[in-house]
Protein backbone atom coordinates (compact mmCIF):
# COMPACT_ATOMS: atom_id res chain seq x y z
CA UNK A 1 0.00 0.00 0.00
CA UNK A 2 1.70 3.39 -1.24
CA UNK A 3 2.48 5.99 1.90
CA UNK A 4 -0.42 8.59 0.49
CA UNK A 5 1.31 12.42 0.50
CA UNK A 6 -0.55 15.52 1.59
CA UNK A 7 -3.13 16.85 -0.69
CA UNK A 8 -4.44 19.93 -1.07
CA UNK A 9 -7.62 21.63 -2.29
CA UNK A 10 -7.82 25.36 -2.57
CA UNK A 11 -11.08 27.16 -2.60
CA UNK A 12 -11.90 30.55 -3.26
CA UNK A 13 -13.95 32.16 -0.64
CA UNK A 14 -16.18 35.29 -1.90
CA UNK A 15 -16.73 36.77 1.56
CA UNK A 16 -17.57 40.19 0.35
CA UNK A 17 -16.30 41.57 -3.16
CA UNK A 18 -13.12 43.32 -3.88
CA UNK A 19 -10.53 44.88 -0.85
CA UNK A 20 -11.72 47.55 0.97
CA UNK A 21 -9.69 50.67 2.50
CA UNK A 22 -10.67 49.66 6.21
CA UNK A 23 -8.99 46.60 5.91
CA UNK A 24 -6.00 48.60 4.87
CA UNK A 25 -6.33 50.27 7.72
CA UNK A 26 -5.97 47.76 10.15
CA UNK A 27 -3.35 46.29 9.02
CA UNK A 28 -1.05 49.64 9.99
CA UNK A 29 -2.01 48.49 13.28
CA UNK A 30 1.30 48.66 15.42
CA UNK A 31 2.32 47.74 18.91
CA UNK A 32 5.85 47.92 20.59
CA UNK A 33 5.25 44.34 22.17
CA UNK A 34 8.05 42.15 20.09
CA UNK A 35 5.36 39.48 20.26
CA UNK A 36 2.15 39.65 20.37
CA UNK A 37 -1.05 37.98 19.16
CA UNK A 38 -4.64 38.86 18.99
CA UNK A 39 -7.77 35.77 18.46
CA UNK A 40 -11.25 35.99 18.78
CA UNK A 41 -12.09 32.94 20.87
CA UNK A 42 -15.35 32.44 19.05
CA UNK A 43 -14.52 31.92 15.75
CA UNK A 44 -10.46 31.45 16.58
CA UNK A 45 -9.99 34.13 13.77
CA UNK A 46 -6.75 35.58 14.19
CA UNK A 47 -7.23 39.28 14.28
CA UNK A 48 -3.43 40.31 14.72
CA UNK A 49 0.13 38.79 14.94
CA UNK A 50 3.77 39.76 15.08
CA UNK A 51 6.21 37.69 16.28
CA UNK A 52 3.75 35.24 18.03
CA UNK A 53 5.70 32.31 16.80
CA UNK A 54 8.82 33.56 18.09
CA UNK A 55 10.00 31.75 20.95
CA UNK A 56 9.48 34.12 24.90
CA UNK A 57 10.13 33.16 28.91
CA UNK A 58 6.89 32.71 30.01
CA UNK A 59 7.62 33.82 33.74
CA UNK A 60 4.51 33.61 35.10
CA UNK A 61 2.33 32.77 32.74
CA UNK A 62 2.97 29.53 32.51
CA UNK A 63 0.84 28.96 36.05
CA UNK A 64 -2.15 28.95 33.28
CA UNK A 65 -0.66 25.60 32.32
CA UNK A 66 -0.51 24.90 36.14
CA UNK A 67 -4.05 26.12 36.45
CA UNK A 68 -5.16 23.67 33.50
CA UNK A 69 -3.52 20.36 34.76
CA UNK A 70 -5.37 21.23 38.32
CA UNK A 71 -9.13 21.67 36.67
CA UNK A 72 -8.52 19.05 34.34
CA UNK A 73 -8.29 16.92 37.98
CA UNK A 74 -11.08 18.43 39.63
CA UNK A 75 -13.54 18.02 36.36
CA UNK A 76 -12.40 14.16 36.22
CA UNK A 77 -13.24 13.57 39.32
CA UNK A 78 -9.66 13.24 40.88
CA UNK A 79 -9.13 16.03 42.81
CA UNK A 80 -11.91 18.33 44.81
CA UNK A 81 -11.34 21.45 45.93
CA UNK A 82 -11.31 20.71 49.87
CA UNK A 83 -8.79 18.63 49.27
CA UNK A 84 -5.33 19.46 51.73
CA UNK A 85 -2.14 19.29 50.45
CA UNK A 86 1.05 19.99 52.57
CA UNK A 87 3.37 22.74 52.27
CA UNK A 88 7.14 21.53 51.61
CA UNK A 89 10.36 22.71 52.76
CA UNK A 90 10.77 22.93 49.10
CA UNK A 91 7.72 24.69 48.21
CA UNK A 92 8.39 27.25 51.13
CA UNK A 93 12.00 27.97 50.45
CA UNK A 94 12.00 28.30 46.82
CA UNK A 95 8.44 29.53 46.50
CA UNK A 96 7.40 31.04 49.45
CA UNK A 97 8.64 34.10 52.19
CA UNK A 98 11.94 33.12 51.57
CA UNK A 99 12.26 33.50 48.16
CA UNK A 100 11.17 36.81 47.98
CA UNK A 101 9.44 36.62 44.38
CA UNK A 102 5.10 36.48 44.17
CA UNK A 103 4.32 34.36 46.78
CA UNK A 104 0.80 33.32 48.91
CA UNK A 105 2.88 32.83 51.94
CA UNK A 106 1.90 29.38 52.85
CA UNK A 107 3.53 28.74 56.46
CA UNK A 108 6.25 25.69 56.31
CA UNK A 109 4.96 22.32 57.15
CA UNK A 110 0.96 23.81 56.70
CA UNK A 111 -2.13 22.51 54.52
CA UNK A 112 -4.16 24.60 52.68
CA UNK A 113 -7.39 23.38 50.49
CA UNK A 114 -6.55 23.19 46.84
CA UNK A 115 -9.22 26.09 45.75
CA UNK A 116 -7.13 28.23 48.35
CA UNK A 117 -4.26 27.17 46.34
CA UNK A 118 -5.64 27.84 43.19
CA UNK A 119 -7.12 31.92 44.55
CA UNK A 120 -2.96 31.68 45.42
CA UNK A 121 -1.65 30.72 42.21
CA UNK A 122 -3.90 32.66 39.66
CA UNK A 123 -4.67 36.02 41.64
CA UNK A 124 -1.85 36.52 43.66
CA UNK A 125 0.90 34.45 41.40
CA UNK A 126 2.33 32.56 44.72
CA UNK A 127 4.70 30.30 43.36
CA UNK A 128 4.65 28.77 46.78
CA UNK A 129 0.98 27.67 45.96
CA UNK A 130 2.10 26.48 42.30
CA UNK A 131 5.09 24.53 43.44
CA UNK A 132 2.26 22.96 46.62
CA UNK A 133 0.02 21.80 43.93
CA UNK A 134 2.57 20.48 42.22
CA UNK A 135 3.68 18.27 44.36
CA UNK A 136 0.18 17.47 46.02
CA UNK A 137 -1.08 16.21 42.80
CA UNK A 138 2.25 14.67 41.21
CA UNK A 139 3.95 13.67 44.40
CA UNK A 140 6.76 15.76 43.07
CA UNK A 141 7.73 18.95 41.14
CA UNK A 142 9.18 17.22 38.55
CA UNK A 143 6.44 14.46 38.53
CA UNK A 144 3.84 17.18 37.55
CA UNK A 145 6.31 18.76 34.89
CA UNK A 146 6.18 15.58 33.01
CA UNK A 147 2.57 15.84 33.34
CA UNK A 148 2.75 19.28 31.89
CA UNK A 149 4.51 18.45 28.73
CA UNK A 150 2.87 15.87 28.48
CA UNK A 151 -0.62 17.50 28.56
CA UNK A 152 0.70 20.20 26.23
CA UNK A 153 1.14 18.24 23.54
CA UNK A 154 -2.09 16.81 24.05
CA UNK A 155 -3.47 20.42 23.84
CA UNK A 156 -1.23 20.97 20.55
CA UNK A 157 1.33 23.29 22.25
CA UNK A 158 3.83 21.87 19.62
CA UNK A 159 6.63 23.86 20.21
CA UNK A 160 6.18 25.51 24.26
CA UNK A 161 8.38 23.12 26.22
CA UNK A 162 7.59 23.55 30.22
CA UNK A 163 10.87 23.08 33.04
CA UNK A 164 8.89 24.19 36.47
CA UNK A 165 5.09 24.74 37.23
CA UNK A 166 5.76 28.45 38.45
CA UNK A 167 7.77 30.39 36.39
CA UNK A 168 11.28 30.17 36.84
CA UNK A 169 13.86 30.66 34.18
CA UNK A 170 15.77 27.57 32.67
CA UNK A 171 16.22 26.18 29.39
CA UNK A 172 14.13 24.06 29.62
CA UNK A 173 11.05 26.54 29.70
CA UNK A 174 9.81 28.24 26.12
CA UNK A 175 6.37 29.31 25.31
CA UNK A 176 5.33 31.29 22.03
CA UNK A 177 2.65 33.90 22.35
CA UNK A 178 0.65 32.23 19.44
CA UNK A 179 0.19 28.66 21.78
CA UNK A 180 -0.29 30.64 25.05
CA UNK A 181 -3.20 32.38 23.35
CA UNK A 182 -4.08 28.78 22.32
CA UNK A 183 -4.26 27.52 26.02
CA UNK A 184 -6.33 30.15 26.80
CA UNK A 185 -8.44 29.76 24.50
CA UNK A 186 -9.00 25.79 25.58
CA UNK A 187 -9.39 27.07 29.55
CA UNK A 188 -11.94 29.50 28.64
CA UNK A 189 -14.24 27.08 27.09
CA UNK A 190 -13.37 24.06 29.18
CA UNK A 191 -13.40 25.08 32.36
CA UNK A 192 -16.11 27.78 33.15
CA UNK A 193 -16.72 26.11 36.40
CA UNK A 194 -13.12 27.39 37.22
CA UNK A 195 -12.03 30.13 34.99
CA UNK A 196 -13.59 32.83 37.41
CA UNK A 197 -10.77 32.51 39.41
CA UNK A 198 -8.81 34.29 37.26
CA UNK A 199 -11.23 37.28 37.14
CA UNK A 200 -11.09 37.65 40.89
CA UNK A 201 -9.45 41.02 42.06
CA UNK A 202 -8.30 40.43 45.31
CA UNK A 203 -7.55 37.29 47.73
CA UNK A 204 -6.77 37.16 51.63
CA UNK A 205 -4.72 34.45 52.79
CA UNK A 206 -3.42 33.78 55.98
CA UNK A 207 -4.58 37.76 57.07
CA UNK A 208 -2.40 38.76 53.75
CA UNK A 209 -4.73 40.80 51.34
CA UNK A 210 -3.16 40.67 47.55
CA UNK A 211 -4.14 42.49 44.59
CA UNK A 212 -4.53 40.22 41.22
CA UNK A 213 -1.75 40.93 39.41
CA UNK A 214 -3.55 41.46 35.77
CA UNK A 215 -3.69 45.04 35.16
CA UNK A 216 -6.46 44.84 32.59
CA UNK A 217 -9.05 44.00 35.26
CA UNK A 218 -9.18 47.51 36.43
CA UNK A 219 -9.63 48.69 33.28
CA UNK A 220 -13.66 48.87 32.70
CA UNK A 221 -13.10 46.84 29.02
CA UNK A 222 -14.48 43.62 29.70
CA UNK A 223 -11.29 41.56 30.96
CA UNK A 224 -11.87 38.58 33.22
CA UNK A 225 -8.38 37.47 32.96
CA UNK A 226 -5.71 35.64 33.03
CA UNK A 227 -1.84 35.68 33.94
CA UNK A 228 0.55 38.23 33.70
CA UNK A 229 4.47 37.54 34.37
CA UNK A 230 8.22 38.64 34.15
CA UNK A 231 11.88 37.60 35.63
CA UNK A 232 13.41 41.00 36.40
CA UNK A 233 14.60 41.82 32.71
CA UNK A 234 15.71 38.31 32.11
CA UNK A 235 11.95 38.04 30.17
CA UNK A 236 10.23 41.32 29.73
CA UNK A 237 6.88 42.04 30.29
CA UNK A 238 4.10 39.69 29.41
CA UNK A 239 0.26 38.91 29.75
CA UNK A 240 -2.28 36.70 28.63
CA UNK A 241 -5.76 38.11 28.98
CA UNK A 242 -9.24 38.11 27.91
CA UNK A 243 -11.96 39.85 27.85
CA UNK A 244 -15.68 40.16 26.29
CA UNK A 245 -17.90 42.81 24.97
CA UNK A 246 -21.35 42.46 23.80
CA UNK A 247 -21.36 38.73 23.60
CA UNK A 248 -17.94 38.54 21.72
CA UNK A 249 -14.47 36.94 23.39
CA UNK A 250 -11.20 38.05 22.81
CA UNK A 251 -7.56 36.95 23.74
CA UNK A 252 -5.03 38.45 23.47
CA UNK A 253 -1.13 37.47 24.46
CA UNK A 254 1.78 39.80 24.69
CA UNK A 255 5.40 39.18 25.61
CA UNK A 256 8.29 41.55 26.17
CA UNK A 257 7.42 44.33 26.74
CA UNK A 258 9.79 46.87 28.48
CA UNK A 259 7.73 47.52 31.76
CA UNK A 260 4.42 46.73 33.01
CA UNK A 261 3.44 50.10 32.23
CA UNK A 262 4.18 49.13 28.19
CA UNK A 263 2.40 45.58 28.86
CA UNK A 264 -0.65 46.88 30.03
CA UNK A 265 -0.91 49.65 27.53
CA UNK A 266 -0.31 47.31 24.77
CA UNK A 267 -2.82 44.74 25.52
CA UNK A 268 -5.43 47.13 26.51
CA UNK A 269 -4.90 48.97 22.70
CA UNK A 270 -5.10 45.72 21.22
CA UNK A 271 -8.41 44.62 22.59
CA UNK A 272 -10.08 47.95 22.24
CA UNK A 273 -8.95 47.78 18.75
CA UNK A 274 -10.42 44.52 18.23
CA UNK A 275 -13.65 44.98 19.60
CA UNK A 276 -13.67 48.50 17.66
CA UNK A 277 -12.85 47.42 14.35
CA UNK A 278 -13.89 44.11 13.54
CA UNK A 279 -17.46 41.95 12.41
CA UNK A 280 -18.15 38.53 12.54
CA UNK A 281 -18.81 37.01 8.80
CA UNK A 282 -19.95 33.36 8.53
CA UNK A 283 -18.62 30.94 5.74
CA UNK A 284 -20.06 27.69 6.35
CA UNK A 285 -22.95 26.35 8.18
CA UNK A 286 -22.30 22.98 10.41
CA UNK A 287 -22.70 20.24 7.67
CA UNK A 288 -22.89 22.31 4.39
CA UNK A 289 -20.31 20.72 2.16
CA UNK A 290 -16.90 22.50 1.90
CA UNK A 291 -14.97 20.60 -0.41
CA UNK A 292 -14.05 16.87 -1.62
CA UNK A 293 -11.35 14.42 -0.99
CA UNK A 294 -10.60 11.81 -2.86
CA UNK A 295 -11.12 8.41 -1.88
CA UNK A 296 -8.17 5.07 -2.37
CA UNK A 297 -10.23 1.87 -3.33
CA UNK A 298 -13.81 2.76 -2.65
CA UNK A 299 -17.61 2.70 -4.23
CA UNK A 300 -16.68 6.28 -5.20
CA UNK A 301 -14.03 8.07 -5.80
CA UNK A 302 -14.27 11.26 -3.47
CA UNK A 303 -16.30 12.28 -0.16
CA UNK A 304 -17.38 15.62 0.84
CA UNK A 305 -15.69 16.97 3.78
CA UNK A 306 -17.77 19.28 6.33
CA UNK A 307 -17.65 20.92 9.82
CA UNK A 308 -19.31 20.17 12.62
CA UNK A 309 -19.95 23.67 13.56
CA UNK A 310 -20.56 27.10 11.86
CA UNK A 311 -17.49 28.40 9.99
CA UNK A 312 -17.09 31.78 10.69
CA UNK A 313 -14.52 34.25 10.45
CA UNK A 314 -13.69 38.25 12.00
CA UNK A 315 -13.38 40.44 9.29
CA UNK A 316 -12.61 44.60 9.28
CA UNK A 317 -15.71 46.26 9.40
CA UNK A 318 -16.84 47.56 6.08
CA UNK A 319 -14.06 45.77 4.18
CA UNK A 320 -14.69 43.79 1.04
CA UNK A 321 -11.86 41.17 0.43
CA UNK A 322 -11.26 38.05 -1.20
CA UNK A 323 -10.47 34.93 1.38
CA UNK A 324 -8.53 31.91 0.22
CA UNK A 325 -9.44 28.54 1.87
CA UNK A 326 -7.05 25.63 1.10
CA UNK A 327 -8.48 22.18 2.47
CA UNK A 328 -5.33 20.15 3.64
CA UNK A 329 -5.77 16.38 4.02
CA UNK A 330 -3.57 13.00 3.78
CA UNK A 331 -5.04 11.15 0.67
CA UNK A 332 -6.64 9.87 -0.91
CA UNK A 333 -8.89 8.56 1.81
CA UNK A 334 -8.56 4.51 2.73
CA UNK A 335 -11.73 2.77 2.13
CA UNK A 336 -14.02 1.96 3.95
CA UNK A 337 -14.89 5.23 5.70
CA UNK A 338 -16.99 6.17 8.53
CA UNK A 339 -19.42 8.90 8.33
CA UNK A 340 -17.96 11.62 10.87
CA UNK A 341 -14.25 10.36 10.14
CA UNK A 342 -11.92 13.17 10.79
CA UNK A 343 -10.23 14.20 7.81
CA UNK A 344 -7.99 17.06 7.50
CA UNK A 345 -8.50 20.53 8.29
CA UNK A 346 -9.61 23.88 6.62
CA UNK A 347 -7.14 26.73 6.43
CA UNK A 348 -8.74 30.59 5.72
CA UNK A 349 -5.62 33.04 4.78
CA UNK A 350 -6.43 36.41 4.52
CA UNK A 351 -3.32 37.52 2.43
CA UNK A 352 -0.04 35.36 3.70
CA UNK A 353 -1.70 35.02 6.51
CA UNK A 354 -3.85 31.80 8.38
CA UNK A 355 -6.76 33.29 10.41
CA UNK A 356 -8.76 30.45 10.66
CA UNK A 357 -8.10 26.50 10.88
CA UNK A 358 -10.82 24.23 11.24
CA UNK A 359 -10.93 20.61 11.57
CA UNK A 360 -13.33 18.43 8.60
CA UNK A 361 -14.82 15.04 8.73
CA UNK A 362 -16.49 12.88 5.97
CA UNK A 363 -19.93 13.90 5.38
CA UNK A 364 -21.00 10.01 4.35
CA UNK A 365 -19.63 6.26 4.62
CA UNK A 366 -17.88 5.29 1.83
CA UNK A 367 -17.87 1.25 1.41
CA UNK A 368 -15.08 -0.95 0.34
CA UNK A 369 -15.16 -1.26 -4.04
CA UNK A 370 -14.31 -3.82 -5.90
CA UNK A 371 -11.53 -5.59 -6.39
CA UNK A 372 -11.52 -4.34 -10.23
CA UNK A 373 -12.00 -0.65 -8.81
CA UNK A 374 -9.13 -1.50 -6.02
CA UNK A 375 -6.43 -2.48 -8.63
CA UNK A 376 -7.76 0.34 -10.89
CA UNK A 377 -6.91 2.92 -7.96
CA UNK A 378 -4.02 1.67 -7.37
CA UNK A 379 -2.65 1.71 -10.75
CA UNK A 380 -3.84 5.35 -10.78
CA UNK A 381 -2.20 6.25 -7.98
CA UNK A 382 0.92 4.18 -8.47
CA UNK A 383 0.77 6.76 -11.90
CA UNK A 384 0.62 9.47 -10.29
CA UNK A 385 3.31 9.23 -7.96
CA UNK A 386 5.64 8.09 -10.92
CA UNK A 387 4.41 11.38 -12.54
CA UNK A 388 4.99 13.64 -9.43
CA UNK A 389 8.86 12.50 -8.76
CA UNK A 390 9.37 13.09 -12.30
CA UNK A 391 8.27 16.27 -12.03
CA UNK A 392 9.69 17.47 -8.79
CA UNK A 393 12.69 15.71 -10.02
CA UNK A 394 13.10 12.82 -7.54
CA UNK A 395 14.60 9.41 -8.23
């Protein structure tokens, strides 16, 4: 059986007609953040980008990944939030009083319930609580860093790499803004029961009163979170919040800035600008077909692919452009298929750039053929390969 390549279908999406000057407009958009990324949650449009592949130190925003791993345990039943876990020497030297850095000031050798822990970690950034639930659900720091990478590929943070569940530098810890923004994304939606946390503006502990940390909160523009963080100058400035206005959610993630005067400024501009300037447009209703792929020793030789939700996209306001859709598959398809098979993905560019991927499944079953129509596809296929390496030049 040939090793079937990547195939491609592009499409030409009419979403309004022509290019308008609004759209010009936004894309002068600039911001003094080396890295920085802007999505709508709904749709997971990309709105803005620079840099956000680029690799950052997350500092402290990597206790969102912390955060995740924790409701993840708590909405699978393993964890509950009166649970106790034990303050180490570890967690109180490195994390805690000692340490000077953000800390909840957990006492040495004291339990605190893990929804304390959790107030700790994601309003007042105590790395003493991150480093407790770390080892209160892994049974060791480095336990529940396994877990993290682990989870983060699950989550399709290909390229973030995670060292400690708190913050600290090491080379071992890399984040780009683009996957942080994707994390974010996945709490938000997974984990309502839990995401208020991070909207919460203040938290006593032990007769300590702490301010969240996230700037935008304070800011009367919808934010209800998350994490901001920085190492001294060792990382810069950065933030991953969100926030919603009339029914729409946006997230945006920013790293480097030169102070936390820059980082706030810069994420505030960003979200006001994308709440100002952009409208939702949709593409594709759940089901409608979007394109075919073809299908390797079947009744027939293709399948329409679909989505199982809307397709929609942010566009500028008033703008009339031209989107490209490219549907991006490994084919053709092995017979038999399922109905509902996942197959592939959609890609929207807008210009160079990918604003929108969506996952596509098969629309139908496709049986098993013949064994005439078998040998027939393969033949064909066994052709066209010949024909490609001839082309590209391959021996």
């Amino acid at each position: 059986m040939p090793k079937f390549p990547v195939r491609c279908l592009i499409l030409s999406i009419l979403a309004l007609a022509g290019l308008g000057a609004d759209f010009v407009r936004a894309q002068g958009f600039q911001t003094s953040a080396p890295s920085a990324i802007l999505i709508d949650a709904g749709t997971n449009t990309v709105l803005f980008e620079k840099g956000a592949d680029d690799y950052q130190k997350p500092a402290s925003t990597v206790k969102i990944l912390t955060a995740e791993l924790i409701f993840q345990a708590l909405a699978e039943g393993k964890l509950k939030l009166d649970d106790q876990f034990t303050v180490s020497e570890h967690a109180w030297r490195t994390g805690g009083a000692p340490a000077g850095g953000s800390a909840m000031f957990l006492p040495l050798n004291s339990s605190a319930r893990v929804e304390d822990l959790l107030r700790g970690l994601v309003i007042q950034s105590g790395n003493d609580a991150a480093i407790t639930l770390a080892e209160g659900f892994a049974g060791s720091e480095e336990g529940f860093v396994t877990r993290m990478n682990k989870r983060a590929a699950e989550l399709g943070l290909v390229k973030s790499r995670f060292g400690n569940p708190w913050g600290m530098d090491g080379p071992d810890q890399k984040v780009t803004a683009r996957e942080m923004a994707k994390l974010a994304a996945h709490v938000i939606k997974t984990y309502p029961q839990f995401y208020g946390y991070f909207g919460e503006k203040e938290f006593t502990w032990n007769k300590i009163r702490q301010q969240n940390r996230n700037p935008l909160l304070t800011m009367s523009i919808g934010a209800d979170g998350l994490k901001t963080g920085n190492i001294d100058k060792e990382s810069g400035y950065g933030l991953v919040g969100s926030a919603t206005q009339d029914g729409r959610r946006l997230i945006v993630a920013i790293y480097g800035a030169k102070s936390a005067k820059e980082r706030a400024e810069e994420a505030r501009k960003l979200l006001q600008w994308g709440f100002r300037n952009f409208e939702e447009k949709e593409l594709f209703k759940a089901g409608e077909p979007i394109g075919p792929a073809q299908v390797y020793g079947g009744t027939q030789g293709s399948v329409q692919l679909t989505a199982k939700e809307d397709i929609k996209v942010l566009l500028p306001r008033g703008a009339n452009e031209r989107l490209m859709g490219k549907i991006v598959y490994e084919g053709p398809v092995l017979a038999p298929v399922e109905a509902g098979a996942a197959v592939g993905r959609l890609e929207i560019k807008r210009g160079n750039a990918v604003v929108l991927e969506q996952p596509l499944q098969t629309s139908e079953a496709v049986e098993q053929g013949s064994l005439p129509r078998r040998a027939f596809d393969a033949i064909y296929e066994s052709a066209a390969a010949a024909i490609h390496q001839k082309l590209s030049g391959k021996k």
